[in-house]
PDB file of N, CA and C in Angstrom:
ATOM      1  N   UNK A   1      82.833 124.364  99.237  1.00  0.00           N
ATOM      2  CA  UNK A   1      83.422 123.688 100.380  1.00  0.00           C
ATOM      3  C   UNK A   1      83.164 122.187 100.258  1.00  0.00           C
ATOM      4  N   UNK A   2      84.230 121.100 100.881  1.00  0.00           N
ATOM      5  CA  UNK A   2      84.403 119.630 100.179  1.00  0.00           C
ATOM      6  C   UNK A   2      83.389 119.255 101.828  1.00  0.00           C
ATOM      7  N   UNK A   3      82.345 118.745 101.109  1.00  0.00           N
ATOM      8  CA  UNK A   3      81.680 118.234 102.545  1.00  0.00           C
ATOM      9  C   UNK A   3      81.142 116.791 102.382  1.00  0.00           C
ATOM     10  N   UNK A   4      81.614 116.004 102.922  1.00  0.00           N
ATOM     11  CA  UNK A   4      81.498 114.613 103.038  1.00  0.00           C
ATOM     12  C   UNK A   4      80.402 114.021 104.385  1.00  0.00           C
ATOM     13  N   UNK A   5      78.626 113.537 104.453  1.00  0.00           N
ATOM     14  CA  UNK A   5      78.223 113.222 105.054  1.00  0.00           C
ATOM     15  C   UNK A   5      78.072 111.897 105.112  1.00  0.00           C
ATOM     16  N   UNK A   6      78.254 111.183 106.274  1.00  0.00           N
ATOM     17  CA  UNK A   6      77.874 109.825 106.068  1.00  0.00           C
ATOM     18  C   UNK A   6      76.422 109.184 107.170  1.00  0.00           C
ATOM     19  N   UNK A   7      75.666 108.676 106.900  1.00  0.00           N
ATOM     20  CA  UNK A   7      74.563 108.332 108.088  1.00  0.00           C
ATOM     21  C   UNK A   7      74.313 106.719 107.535  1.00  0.00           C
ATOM     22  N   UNK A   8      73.563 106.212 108.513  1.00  0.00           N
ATOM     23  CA  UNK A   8      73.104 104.881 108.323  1.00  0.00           C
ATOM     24  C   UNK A   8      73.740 103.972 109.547  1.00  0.00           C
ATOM     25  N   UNK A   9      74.675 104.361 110.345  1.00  0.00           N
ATOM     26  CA  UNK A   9      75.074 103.383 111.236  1.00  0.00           C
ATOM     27  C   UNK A   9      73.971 103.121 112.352  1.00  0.00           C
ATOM     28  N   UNK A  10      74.483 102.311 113.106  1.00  0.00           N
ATOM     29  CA  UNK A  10      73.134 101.947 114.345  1.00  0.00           C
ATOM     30  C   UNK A  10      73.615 100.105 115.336  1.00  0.00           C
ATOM     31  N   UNK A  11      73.008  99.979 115.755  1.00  0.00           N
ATOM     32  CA  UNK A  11      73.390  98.852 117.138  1.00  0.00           C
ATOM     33  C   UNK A  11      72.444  98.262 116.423  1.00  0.00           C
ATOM     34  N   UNK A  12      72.898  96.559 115.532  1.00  0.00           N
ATOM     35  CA  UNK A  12      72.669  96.077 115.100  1.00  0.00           C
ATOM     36  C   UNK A  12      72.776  94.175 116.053  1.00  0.00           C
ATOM     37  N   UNK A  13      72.069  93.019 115.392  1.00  0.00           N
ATOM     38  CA  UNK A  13      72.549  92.172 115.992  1.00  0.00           C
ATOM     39  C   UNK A  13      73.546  91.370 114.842  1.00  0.00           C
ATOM     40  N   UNK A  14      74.302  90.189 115.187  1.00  0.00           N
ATOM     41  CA  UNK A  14      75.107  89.653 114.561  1.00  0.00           C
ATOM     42  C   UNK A  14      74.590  89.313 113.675  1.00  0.00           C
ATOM     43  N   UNK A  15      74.587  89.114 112.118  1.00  0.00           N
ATOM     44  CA  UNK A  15      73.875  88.535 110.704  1.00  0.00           C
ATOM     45  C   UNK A  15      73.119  89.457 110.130  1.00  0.00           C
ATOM     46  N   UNK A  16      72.579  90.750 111.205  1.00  0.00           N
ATOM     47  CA  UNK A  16      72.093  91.425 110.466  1.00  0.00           C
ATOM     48  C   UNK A  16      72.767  92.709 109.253  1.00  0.00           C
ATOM     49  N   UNK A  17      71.700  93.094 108.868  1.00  0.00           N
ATOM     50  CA  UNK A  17      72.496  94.155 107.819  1.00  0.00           C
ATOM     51  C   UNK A  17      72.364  95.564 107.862  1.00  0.00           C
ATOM     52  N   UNK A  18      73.483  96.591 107.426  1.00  0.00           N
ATOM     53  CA  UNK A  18      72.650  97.902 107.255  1.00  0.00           C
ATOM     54  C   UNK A  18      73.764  98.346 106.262  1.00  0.00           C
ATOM     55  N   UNK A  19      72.815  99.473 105.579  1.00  0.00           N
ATOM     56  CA  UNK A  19      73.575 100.131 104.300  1.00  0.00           C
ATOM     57  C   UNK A  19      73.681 101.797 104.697  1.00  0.00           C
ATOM     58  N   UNK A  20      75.476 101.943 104.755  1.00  0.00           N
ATOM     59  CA  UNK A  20      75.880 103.254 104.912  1.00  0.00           C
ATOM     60  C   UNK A  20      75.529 104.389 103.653  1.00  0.00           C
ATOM     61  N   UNK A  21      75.309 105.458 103.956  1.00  0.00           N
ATOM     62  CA  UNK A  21      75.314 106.250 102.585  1.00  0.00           C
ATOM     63  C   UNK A  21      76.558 107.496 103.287  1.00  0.00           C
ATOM     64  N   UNK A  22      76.856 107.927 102.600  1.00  0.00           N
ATOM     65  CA  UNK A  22      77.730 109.132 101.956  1.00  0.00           C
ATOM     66  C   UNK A  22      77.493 110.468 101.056  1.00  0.00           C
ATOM     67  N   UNK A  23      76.672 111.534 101.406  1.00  0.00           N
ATOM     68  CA  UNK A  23      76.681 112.354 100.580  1.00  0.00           C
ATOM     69  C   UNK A  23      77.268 113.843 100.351  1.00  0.00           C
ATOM     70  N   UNK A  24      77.531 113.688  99.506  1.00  0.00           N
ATOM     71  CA  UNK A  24      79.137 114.548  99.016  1.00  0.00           C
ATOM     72  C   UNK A  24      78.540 115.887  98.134  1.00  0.00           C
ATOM     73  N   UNK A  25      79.207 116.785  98.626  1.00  0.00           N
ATOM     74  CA  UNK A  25      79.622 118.556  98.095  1.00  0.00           C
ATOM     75  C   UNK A  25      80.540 118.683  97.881  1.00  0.00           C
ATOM     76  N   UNK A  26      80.521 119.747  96.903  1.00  0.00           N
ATOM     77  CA  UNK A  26      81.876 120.471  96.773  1.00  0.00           C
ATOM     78  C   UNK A  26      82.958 119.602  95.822  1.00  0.00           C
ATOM     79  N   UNK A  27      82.499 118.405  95.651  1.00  0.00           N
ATOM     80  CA  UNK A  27      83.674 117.967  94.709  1.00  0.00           C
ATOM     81  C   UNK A  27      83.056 117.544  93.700  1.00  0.00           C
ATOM     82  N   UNK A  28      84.024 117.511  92.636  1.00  0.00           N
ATOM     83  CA  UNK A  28      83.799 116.658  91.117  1.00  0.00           C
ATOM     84  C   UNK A  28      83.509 115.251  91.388  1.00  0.00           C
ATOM     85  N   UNK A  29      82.243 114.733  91.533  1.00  0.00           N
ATOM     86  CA  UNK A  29      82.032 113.357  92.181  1.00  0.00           C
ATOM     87  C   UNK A  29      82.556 112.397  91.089  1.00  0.00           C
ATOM     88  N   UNK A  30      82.276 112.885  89.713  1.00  0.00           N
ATOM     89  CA  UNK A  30      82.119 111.776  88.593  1.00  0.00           C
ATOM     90  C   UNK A  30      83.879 111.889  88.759  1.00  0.00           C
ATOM     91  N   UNK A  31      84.688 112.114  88.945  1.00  0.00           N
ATOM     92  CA  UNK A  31      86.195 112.263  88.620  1.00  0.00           C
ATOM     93  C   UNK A  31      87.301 111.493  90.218  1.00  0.00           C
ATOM     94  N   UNK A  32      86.486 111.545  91.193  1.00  0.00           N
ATOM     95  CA  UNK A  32      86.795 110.923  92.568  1.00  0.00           C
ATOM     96  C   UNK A  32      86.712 109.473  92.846  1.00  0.00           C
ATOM     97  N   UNK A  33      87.452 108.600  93.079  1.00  0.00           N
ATOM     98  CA  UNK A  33      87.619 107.540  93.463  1.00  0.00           C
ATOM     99  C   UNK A  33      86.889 107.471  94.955  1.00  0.00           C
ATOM    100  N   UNK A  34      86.255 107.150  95.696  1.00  0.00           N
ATOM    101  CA  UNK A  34      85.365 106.820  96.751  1.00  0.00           C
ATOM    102  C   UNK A  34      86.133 105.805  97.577  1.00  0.00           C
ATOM    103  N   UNK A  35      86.202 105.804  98.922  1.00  0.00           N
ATOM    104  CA  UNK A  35      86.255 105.014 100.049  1.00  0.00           C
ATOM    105  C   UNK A  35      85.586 104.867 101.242  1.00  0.00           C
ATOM    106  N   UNK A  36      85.213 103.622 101.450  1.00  0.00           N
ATOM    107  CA  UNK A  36      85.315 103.223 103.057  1.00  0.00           C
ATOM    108  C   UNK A  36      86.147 102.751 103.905  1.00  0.00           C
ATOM    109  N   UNK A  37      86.573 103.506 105.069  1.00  0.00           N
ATOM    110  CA  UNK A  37      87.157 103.183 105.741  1.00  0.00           C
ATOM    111  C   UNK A  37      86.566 102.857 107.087  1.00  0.00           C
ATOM    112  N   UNK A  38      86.972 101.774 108.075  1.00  0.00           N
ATOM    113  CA  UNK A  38      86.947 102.275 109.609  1.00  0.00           C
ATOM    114  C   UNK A  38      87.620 101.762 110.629  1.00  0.00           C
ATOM    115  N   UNK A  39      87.279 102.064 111.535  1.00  0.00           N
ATOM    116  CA  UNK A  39      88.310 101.756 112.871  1.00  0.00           C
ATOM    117  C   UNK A  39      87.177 101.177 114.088  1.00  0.00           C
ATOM    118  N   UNK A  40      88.198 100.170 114.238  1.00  0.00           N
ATOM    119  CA  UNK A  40      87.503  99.597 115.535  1.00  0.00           C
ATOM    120  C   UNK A  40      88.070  99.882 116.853  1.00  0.00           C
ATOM    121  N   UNK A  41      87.394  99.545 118.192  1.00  0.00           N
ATOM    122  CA  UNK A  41      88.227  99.689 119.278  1.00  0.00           C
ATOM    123  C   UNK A  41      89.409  99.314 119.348  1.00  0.00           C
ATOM    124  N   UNK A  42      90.184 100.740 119.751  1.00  0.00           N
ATOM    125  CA  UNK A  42      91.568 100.142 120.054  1.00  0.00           C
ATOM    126  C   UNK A  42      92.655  99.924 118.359  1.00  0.00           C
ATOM    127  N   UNK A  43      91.893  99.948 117.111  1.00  0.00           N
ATOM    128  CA  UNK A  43      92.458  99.552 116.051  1.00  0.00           C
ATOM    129  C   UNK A  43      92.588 100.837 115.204  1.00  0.00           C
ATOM    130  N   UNK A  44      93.557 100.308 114.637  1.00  0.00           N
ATOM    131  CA  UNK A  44      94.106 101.451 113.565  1.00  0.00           C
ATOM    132  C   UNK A  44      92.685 101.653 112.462  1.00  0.00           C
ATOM    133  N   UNK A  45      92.764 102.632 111.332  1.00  0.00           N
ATOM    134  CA  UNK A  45      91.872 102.885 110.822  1.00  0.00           C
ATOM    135  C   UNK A  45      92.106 102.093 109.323  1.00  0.00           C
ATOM    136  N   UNK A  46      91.194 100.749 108.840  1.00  0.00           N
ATOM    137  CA  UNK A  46      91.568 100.243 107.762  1.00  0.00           C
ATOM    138  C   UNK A  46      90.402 100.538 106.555  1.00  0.00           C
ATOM    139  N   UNK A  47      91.155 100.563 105.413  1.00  0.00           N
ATOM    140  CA  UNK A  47      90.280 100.603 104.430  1.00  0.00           C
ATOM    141  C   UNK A  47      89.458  99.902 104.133  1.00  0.00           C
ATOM    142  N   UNK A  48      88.066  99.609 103.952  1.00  0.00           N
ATOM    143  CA  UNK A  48      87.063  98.506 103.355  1.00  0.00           C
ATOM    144  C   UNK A  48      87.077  98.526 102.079  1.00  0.00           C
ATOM    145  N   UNK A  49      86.530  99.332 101.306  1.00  0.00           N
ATOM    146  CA  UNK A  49      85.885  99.268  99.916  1.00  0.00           C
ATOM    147  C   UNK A  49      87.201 100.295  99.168  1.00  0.00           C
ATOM    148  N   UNK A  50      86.761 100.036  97.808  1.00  0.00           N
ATOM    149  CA  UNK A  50      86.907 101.011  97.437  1.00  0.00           C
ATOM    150  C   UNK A  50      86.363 101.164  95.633  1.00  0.00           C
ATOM    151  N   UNK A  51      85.828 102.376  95.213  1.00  0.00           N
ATOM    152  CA  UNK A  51      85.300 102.368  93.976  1.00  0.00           C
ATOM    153  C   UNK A  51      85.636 103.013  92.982  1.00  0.00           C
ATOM    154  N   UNK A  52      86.402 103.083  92.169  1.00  0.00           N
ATOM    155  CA  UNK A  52      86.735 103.975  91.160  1.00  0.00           C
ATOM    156  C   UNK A  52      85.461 104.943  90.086  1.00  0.00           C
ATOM    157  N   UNK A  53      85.428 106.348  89.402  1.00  0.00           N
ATOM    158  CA  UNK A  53      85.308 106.499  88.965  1.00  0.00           C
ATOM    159  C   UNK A  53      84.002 106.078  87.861  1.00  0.00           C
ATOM    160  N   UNK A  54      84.735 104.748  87.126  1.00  0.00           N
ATOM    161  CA  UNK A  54      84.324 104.216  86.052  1.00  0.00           C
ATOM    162  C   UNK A  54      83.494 102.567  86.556  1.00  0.00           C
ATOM    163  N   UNK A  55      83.494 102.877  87.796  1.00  0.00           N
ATOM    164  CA  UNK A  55      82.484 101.813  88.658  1.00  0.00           C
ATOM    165  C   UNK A  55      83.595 100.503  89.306  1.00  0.00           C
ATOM    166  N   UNK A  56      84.565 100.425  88.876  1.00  0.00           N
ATOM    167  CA  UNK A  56      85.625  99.439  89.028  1.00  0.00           C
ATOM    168  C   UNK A  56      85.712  99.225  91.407  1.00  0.00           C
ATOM    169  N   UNK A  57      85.347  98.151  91.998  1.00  0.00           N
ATOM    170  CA  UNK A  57      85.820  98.254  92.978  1.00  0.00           C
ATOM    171  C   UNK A  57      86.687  96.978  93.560  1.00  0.00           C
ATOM    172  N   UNK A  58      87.106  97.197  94.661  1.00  0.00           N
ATOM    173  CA  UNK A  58      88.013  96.604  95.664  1.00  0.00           C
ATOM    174  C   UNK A  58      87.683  96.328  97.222  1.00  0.00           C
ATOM    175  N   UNK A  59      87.781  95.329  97.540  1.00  0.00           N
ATOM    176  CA  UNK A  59      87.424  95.198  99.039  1.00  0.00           C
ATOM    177  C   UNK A  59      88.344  94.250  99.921  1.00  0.00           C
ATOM    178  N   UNK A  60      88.451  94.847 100.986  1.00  0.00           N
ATOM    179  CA  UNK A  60      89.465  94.083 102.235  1.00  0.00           C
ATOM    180  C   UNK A  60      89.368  92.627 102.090  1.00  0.00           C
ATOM    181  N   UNK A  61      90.060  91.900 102.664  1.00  0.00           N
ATOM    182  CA  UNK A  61      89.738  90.509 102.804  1.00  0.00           C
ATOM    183  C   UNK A  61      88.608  90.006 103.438  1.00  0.00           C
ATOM    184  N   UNK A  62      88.180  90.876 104.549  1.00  0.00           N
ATOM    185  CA  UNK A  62      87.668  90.469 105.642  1.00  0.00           C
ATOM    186  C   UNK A  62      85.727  91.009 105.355  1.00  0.00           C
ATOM    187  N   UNK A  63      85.863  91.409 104.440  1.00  0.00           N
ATOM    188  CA  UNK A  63      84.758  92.051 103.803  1.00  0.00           C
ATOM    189  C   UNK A  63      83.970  91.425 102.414  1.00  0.00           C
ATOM    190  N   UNK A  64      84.680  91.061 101.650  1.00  0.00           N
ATOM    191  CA  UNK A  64      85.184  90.212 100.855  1.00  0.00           C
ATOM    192  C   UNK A  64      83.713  89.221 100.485  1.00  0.00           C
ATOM    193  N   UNK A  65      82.543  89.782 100.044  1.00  0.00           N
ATOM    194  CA  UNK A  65      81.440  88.554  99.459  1.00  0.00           C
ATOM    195  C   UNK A  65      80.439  88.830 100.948  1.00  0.00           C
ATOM    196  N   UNK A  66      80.486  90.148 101.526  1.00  0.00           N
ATOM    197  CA  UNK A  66      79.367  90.390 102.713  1.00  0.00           C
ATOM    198  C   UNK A  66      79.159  91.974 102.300  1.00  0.00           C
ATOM    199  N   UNK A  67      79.919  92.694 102.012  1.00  0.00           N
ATOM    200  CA  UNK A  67      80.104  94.129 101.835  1.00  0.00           C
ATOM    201  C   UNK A  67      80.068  94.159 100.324  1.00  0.00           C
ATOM    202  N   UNK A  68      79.001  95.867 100.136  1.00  0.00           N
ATOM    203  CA  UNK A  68      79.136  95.874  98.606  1.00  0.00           C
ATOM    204  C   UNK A  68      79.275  97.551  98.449  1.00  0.00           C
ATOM    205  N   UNK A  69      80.093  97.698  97.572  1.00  0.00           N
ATOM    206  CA  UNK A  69      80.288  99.817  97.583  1.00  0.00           C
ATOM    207  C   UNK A  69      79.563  99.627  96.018  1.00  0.00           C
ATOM    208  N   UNK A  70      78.717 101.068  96.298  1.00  0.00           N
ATOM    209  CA  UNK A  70      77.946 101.380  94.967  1.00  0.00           C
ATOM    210  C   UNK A  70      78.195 103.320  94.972  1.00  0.00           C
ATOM    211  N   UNK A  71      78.032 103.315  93.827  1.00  0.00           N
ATOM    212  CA  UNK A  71      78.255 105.108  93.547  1.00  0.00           C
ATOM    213  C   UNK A  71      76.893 105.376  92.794  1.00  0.00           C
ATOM    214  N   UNK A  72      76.097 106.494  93.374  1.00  0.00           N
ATOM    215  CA  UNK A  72      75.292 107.549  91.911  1.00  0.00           C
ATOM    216  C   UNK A  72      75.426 108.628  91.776  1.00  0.00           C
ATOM    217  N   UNK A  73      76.097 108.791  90.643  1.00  0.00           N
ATOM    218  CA  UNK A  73      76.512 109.748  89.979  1.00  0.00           C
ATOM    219  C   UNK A  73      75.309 110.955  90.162  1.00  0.00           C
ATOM    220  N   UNK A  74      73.870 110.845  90.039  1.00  0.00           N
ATOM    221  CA  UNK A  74      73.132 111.884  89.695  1.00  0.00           C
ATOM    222  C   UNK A  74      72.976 112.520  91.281  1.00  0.00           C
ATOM    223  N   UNK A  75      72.791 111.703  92.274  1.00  0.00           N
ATOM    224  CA  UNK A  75      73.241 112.322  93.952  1.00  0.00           C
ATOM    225  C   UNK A  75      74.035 112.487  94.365  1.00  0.00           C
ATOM    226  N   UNK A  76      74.747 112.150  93.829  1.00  0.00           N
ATOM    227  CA  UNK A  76      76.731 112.615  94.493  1.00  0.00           C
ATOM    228  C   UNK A  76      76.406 111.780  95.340  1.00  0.00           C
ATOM    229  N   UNK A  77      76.568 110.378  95.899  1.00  0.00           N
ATOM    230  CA  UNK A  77      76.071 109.384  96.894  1.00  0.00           C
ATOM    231  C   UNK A  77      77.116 108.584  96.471  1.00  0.00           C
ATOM    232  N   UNK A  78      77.773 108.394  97.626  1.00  0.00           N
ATOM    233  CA  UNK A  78      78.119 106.717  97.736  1.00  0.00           C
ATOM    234  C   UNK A  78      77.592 105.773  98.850  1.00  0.00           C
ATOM    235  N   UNK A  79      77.129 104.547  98.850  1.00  0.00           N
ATOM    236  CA  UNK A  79      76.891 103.591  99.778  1.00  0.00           C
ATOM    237  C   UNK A  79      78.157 101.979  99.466  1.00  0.00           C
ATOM    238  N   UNK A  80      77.525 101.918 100.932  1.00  0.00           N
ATOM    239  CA  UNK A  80      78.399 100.410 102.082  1.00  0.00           C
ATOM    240  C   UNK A  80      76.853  99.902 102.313  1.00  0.00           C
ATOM    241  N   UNK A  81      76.913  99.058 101.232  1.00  0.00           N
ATOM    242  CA  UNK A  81      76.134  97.946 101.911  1.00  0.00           C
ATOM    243  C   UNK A  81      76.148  96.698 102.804  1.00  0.00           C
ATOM    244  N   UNK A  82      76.356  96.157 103.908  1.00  0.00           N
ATOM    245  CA  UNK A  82      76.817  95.680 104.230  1.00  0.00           C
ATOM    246  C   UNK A  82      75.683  94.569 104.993  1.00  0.00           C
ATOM    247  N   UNK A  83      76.537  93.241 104.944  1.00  0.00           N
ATOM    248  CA  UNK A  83      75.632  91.554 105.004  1.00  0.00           C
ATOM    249  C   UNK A  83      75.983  91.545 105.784  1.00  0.00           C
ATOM    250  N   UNK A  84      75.401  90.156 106.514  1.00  0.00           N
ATOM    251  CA  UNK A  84      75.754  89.348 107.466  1.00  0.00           C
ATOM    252  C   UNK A  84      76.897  89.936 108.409  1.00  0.00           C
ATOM    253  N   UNK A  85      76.308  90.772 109.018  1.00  0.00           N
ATOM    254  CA  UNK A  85      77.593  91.545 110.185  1.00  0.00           C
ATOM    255  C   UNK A  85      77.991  90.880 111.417  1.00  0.00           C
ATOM    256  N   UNK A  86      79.052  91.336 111.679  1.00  0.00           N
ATOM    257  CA  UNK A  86      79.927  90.584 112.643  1.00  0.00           C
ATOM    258  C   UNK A  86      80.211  90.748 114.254  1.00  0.00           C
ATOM    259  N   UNK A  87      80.430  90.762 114.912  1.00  0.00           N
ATOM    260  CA  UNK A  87      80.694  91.504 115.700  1.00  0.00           C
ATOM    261  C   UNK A  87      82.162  92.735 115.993  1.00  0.00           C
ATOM    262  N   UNK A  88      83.048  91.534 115.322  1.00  0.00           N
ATOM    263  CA  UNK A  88      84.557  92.449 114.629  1.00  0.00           C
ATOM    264  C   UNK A  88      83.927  93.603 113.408  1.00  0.00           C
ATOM    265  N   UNK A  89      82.589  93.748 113.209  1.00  0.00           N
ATOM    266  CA  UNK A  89      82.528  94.547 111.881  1.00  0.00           C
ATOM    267  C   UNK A  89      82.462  96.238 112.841  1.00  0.00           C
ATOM    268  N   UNK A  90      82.168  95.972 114.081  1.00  0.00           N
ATOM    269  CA  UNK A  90      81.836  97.346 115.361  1.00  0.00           C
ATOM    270  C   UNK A  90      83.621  98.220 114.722  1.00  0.00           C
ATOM    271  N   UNK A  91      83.113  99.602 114.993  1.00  0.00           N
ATOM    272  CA  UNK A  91      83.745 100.513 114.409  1.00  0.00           C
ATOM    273  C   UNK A  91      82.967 101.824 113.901  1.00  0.00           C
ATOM    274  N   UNK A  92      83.824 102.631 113.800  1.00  0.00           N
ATOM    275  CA  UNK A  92      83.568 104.204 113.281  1.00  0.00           C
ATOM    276  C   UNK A  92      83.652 103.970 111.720  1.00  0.00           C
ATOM    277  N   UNK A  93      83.210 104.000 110.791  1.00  0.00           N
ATOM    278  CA  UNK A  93      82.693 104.475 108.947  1.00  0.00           C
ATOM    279  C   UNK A  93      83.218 105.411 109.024  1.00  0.00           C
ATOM    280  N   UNK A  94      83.820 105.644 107.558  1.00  0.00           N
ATOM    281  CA  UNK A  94      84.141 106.710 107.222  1.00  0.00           C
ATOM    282  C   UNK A  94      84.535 107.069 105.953  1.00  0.00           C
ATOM    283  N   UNK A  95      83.832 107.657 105.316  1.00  0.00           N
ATOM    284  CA  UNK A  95      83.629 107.879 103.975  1.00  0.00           C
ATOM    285  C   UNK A  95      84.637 108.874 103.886  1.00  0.00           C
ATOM    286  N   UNK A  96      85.450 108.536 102.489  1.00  0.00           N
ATOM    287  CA  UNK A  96      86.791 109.375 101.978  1.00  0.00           C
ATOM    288  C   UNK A  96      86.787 109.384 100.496  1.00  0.00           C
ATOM    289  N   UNK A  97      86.988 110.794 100.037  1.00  0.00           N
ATOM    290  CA  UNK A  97      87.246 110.808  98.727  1.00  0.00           C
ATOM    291  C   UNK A  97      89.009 110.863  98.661  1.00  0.00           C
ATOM    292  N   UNK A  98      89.109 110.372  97.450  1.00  0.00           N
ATOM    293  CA  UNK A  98      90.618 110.945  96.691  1.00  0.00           C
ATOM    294  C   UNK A  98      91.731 109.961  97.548  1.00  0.00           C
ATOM    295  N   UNK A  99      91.828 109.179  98.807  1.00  0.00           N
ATOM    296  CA  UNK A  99      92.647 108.148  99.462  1.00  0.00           C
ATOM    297  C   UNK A  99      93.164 109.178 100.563  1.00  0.00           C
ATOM    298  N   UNK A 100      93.595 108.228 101.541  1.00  0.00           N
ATOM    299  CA  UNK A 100      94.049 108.472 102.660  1.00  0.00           C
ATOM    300  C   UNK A 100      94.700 109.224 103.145  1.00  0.00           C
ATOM    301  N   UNK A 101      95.079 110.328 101.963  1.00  0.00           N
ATOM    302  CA  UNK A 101      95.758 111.549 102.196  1.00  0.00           C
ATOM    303  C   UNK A 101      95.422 112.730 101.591  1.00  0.00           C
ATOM    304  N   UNK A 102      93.903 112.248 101.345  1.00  0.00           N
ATOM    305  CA  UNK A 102      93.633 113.546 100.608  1.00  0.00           C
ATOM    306  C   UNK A 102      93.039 114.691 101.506  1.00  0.00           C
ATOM    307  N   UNK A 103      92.723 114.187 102.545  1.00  0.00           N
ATOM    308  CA  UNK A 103      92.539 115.398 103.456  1.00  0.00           C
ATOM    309  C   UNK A 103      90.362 115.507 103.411  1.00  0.00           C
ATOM    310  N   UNK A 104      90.055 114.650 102.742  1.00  0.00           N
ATOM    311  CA  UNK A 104      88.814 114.780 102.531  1.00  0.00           C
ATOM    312  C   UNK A 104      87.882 113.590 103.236  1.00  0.00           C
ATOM    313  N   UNK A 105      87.317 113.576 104.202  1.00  0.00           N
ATOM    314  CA  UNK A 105      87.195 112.880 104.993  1.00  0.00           C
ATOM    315  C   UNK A 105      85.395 113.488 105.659  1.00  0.00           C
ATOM    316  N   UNK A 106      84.487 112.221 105.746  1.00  0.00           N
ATOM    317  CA  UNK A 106      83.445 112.552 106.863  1.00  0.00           C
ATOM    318  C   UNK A 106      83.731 112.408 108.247  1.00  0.00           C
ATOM    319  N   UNK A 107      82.474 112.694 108.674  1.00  0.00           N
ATOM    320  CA  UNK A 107      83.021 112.618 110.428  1.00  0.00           C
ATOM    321  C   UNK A 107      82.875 111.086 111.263  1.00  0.00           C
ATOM    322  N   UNK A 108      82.561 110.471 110.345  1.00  0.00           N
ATOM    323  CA  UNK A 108      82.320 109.272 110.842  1.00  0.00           C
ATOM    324  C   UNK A 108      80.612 108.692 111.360  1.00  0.00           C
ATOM    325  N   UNK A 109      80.406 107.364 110.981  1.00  0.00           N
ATOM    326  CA  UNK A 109      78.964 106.921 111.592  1.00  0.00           C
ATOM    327  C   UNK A 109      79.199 105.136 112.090  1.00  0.00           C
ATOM    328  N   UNK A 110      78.864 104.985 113.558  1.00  0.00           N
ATOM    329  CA  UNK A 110      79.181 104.066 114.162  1.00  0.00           C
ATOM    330  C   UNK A 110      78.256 102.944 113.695  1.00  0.00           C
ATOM    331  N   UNK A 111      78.858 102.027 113.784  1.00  0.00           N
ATOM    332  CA  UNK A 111      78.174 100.842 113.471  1.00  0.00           C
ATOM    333  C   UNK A 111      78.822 100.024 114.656  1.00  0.00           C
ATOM    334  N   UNK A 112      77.532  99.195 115.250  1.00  0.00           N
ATOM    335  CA  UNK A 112      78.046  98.133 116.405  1.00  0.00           C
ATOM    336  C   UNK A 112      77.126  97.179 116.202  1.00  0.00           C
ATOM    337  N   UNK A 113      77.945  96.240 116.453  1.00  0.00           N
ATOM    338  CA  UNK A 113      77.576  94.308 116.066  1.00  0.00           C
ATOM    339  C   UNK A 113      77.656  93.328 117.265  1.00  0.00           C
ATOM    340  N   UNK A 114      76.110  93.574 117.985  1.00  0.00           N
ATOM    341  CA  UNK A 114      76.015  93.188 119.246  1.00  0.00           C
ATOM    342  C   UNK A 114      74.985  92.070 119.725  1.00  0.00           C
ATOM    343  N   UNK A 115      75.264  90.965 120.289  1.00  0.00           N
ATOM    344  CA  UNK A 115      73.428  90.455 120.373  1.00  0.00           C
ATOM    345  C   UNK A 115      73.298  90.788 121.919  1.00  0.00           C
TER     346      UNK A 115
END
């Protein structure tokens, strides 16, 4: 069974940091492309990161030199490390294998960016 956990969120203040993890069952981790996604109040659900395979990643604009996605292969783990947070950074996480339609999805872990 494809089970996607994610933990690490929490009520943070502005600048500070916290690092999401992701840990994954059930799938071929070394062969899965990895994502973060999330949604803020009221906002559609956008992609943050993203990591290929062979370590190769991608990140939003808005993320862009504050946010970092890492994979280990030997835990089936992916992490969102994430800098200097924002208050626009508040939102639901959500760790996804395979892209936005693969049907493989965690349940989400809140992160809020508050002083």
């Amino acid at each position: 069974q494809v089970q996607l956990v994610e933990s690490g969120g929490g009520l943070v203040q502005p600048g500070a940091s916290l690092i999401l993890s992701c840990s994954t069952t059930g799938i071929d981790f070394r062969r899965y492309t990895m994502n973060w996604y999330r949604q803020g109040p009221g906002r559609q659900r956008d992609l943050v990161a993203i990591i290929a395979p062979g370590g190769l990643t991608t990140y939003a604009g808005f993320v862009k030199g504050r946010f970092n996605i890492s994979r280990d292969t030997i835990t089936k783990t992916v992490y969102l490390q994430m800098n200097s947070l924002k208050p626009e950074d508040t939102g639901v996480y959500y760790c996804n294998a395979g892209g936005k339609d693969s049907g493989m999805w965690g349940q989400g872990t809140q992160v809020t960016v508050s002083s």
